[in-house]
Protein backbone atom coordinates (compact mmCIF):
# COMPACT_ATOMS: atom_id res chain seq x y z
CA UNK A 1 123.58 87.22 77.58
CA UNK A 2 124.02 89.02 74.39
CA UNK A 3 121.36 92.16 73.51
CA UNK A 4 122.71 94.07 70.44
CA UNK A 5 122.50 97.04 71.85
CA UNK A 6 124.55 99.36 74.04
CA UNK A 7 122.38 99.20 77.26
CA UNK A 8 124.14 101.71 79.58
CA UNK A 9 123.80 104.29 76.36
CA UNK A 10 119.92 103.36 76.27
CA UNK A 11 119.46 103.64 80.42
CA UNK A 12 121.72 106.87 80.15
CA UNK A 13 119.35 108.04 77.47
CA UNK A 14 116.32 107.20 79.07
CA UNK A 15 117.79 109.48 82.53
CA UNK A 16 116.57 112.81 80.91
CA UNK A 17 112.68 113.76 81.13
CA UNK A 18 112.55 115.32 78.17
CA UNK A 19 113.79 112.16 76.05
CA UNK A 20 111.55 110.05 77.81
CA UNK A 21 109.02 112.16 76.95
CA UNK A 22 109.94 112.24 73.07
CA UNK A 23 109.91 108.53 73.05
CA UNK A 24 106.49 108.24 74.64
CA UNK A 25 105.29 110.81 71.90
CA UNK A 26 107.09 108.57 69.38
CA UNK A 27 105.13 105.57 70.54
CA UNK A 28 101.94 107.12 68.95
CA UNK A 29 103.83 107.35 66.19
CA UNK A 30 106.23 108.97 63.79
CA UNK A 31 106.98 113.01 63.92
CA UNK A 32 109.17 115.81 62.95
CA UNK A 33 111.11 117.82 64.98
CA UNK A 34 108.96 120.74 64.50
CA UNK A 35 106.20 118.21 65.56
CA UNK A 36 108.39 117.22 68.58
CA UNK A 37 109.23 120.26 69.92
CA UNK A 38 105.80 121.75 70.04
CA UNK A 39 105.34 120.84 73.59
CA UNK A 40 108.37 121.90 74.94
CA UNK A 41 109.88 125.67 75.82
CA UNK A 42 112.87 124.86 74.13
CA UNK A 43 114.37 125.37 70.62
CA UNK A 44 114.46 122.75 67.87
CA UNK A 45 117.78 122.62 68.05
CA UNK A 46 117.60 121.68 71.70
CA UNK A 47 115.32 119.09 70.61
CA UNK A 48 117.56 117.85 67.86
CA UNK A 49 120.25 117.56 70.33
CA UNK A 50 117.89 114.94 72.36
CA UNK A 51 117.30 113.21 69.39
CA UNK A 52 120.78 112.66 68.43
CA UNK A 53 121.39 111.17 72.13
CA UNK A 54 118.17 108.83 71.47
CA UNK A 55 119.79 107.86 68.13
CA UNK A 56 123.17 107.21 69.31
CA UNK A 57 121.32 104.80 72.07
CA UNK A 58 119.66 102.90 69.07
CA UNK A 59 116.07 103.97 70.89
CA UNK A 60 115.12 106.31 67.38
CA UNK A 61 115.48 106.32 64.37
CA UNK A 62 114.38 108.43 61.24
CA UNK A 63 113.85 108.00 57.58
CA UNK A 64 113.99 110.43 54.58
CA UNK A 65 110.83 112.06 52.88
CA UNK A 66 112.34 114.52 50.57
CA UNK A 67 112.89 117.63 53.43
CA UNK A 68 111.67 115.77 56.32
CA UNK A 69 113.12 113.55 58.36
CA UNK A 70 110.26 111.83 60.60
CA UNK A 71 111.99 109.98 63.65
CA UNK A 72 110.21 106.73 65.10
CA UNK A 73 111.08 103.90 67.85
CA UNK A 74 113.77 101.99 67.08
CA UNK A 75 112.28 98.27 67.18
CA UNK A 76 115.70 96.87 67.88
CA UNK A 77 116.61 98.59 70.34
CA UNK A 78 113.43 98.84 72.45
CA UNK A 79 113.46 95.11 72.57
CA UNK A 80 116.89 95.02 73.40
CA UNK A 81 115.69 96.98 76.73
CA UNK A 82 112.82 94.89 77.20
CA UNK A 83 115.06 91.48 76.81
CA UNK A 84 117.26 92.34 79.42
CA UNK A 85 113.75 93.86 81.59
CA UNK A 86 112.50 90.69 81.25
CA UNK A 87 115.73 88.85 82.39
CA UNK A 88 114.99 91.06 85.70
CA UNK A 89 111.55 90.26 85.67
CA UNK A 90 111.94 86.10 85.62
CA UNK A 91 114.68 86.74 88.40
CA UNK A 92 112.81 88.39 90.39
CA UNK A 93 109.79 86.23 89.97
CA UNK A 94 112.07 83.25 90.77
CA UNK A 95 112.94 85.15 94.08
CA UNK A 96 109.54 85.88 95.11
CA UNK A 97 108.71 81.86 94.42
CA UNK A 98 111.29 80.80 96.52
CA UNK A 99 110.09 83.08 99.42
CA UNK A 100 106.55 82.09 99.52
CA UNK A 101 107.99 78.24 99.40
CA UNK A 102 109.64 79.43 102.39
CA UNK A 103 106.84 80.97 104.29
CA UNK A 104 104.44 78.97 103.54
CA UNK A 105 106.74 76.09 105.07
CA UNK A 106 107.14 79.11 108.13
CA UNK A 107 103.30 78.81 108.51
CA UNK A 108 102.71 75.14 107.97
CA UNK A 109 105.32 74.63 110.92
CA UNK A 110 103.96 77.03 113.28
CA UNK A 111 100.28 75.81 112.76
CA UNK A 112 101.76 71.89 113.57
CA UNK A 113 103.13 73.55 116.82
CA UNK A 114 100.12 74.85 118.00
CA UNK A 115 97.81 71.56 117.31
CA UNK A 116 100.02 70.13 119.50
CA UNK A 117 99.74 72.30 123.15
């Protein structure tokens, strides 16, 4: 299964708490790197270095507006992540199926066991 992005870049991206936290403050919406780094102790460079790793992961992504350069989610490559989540998700649920099948087959057995003593 095929999901355009670089998922091991994303999920390596996604490691630090300080990037998560930038994307969660992206998901209100676009912002600055002033804007960004205003609730962190560290430098804006710092921040621009967490930006760059969110870029190169295809989770940001930032336009030009003359000296500004507002970063926002990268569409692409948050559904990329949530593609492949998903995948997990339906596999999982599959699983979880299968095991109350199971059980439930468990319980119907025992309960045919005991009308019969």
């Amino acid at each position: 299964m095929q999901f355009g992005l670089n998922l091991d870049a994303a999920f390596s991206a996604l490691a630090d708490p300080t990037r998560r936290a930038i994307l969660a403050r992206l998901a209100l919406g676009e912002a600055t790197v002033n804007e960004l780094a205003e609730p962190f102790e560290m430098s804006q460079p710092a921040i621009s270095q967490h930006l760059k790793v969110l870029e190169d992961a295809g989770l940001v992504t930032h336009r030009i507006d003359g000296t500004k350069r507002p970063r926002r989610l990268a569409k692409e490559g948050i559904e990329a992540m949530d593609q492949w989540l998903e995948m997990l998700r339906k596999a999982l649920e599959t699983n979880y199926n299968r095991l109350d099948v199971l059980l439930a087959g468990i319980t119907k057995n025992k309960q045919k066991r005991g009308a019969r003593r």
